[in-house]
C-alpha atoms as a PDB file:
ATOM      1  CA  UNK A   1      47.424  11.778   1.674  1.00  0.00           C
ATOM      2  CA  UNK A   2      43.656   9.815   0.965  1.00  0.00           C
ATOM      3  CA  UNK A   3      41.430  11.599   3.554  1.00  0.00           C
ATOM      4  CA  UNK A   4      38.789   8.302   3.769  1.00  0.00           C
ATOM      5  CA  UNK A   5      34.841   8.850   4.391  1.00  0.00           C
ATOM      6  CA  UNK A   6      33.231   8.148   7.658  1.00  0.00           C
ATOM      7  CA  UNK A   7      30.422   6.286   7.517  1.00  0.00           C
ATOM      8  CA  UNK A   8      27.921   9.336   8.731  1.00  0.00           C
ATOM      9  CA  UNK A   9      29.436  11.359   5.549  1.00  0.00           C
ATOM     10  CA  UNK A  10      28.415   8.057   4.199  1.00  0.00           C
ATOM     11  CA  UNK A  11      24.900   7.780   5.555  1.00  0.00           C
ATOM     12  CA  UNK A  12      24.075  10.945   5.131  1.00  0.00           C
ATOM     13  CA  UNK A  13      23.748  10.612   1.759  1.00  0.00           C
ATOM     14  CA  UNK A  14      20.698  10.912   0.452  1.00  0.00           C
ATOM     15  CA  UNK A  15      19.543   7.589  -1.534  1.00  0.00           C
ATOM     16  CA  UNK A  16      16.181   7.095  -2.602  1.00  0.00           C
ATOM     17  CA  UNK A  17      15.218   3.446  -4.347  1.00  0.00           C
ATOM     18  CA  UNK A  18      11.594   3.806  -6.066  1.00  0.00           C
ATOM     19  CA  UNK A  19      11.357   0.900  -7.325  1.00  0.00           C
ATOM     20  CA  UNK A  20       9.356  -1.910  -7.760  1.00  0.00           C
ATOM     21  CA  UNK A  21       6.256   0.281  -7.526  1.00  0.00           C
ATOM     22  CA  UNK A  22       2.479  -0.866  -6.612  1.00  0.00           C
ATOM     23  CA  UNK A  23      -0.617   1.309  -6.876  1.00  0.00           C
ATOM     24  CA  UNK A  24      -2.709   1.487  -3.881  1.00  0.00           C
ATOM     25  CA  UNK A  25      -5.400  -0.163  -5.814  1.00  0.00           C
ATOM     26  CA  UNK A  26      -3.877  -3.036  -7.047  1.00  0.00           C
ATOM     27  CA  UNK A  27      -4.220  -6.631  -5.899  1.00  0.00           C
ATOM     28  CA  UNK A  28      -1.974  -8.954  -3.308  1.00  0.00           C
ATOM     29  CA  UNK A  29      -1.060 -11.280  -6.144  1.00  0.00           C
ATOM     30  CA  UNK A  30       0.432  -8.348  -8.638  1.00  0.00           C
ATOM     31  CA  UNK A  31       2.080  -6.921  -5.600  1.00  0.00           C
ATOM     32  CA  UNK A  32       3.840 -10.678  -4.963  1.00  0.00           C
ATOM     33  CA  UNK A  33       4.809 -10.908  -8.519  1.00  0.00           C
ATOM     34  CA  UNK A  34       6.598  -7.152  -8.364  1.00  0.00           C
ATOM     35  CA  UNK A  35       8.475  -8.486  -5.457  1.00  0.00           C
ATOM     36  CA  UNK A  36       9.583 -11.874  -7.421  1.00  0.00           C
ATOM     37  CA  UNK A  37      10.111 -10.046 -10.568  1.00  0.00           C
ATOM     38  CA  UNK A  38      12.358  -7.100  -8.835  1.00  0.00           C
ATOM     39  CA  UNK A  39      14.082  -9.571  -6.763  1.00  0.00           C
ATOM     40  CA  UNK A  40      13.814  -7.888  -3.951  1.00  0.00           C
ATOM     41  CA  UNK A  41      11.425  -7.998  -0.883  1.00  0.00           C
ATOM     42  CA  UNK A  42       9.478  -4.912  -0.890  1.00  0.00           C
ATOM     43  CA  UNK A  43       7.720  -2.918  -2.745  1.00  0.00           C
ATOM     44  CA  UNK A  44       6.580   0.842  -1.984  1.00  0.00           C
ATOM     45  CA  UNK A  45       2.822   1.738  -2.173  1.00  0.00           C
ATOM     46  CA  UNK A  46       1.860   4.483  -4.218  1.00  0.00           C
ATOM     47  CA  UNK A  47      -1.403   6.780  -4.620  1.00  0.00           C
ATOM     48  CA  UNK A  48      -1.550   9.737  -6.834  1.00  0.00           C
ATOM     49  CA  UNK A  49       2.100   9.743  -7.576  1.00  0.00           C
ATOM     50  CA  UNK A  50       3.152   9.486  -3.743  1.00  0.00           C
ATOM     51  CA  UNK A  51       4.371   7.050  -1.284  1.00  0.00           C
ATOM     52  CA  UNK A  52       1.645   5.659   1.265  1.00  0.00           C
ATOM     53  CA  UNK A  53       3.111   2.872   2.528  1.00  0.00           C
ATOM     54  CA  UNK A  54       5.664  -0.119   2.191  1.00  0.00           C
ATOM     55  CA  UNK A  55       4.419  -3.667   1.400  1.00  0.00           C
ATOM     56  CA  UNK A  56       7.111  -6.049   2.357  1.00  0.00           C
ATOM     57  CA  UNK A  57       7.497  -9.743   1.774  1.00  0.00           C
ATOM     58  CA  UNK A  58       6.873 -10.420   5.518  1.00  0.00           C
ATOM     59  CA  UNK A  59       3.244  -8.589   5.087  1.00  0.00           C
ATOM     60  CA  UNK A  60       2.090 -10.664   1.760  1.00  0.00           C
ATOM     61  CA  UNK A  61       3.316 -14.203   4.083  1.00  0.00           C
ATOM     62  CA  UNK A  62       1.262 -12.739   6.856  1.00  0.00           C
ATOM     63  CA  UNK A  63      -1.801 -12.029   4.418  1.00  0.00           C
ATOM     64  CA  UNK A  64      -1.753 -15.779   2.807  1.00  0.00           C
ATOM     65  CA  UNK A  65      -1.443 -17.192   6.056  1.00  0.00           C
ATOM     66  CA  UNK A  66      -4.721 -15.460   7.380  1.00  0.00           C
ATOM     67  CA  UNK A  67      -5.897 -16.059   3.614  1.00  0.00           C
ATOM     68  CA  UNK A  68      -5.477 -19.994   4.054  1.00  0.00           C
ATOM     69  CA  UNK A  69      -6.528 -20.054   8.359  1.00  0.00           C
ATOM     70  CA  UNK A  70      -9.761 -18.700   6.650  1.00  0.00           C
ATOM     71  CA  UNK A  71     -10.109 -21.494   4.300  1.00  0.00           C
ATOM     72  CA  UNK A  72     -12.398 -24.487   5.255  1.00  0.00           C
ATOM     73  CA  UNK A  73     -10.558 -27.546   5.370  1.00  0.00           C
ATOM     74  CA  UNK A  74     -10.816 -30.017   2.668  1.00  0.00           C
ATOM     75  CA  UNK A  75     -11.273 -33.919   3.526  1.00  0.00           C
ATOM     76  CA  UNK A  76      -7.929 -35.182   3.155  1.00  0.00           C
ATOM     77  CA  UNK A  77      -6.043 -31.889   2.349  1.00  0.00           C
ATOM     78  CA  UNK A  78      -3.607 -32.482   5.402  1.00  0.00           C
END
């Protein structure tokens, strides 16, 4: 008899992905290109060899949205 996994023994497991990585001081447009590149949408934030935060593809839309609502309008752009 198969005795089958529930899906808390499943969960529990601990899985840790670590990549695509991004140093706290690098720029929005390296961070974009680690998401593209990895294929994924997310990348984890790291400062002296630890996580400090999560940058996810929703945050960099958010940040060229305010980039571009900052932008004056050129004649005829629209």
């Amino acid at each position: 008899m198969t005795v089958q996994a529930s899906a808390l023994d499943l969960a529990s497991t601990p899985v840790v992905a670590v990549r695509p990585e991004l140093d706290a001081t690098d720029d929005i447009g390296l961070a974009a290109q680690r998401v593209i590149d990895a294929h994924t949408d997310a990348v984890l934030v790291m400062r002296d060899g630890r996580v400090r935060g999560v940058l996810t593809g929703v945050d960099l839309v958010r940040s060229l949205a305010r980039t571009l609502a900052a932008q004056p309008e050129e004649e005829g752009s629209r």
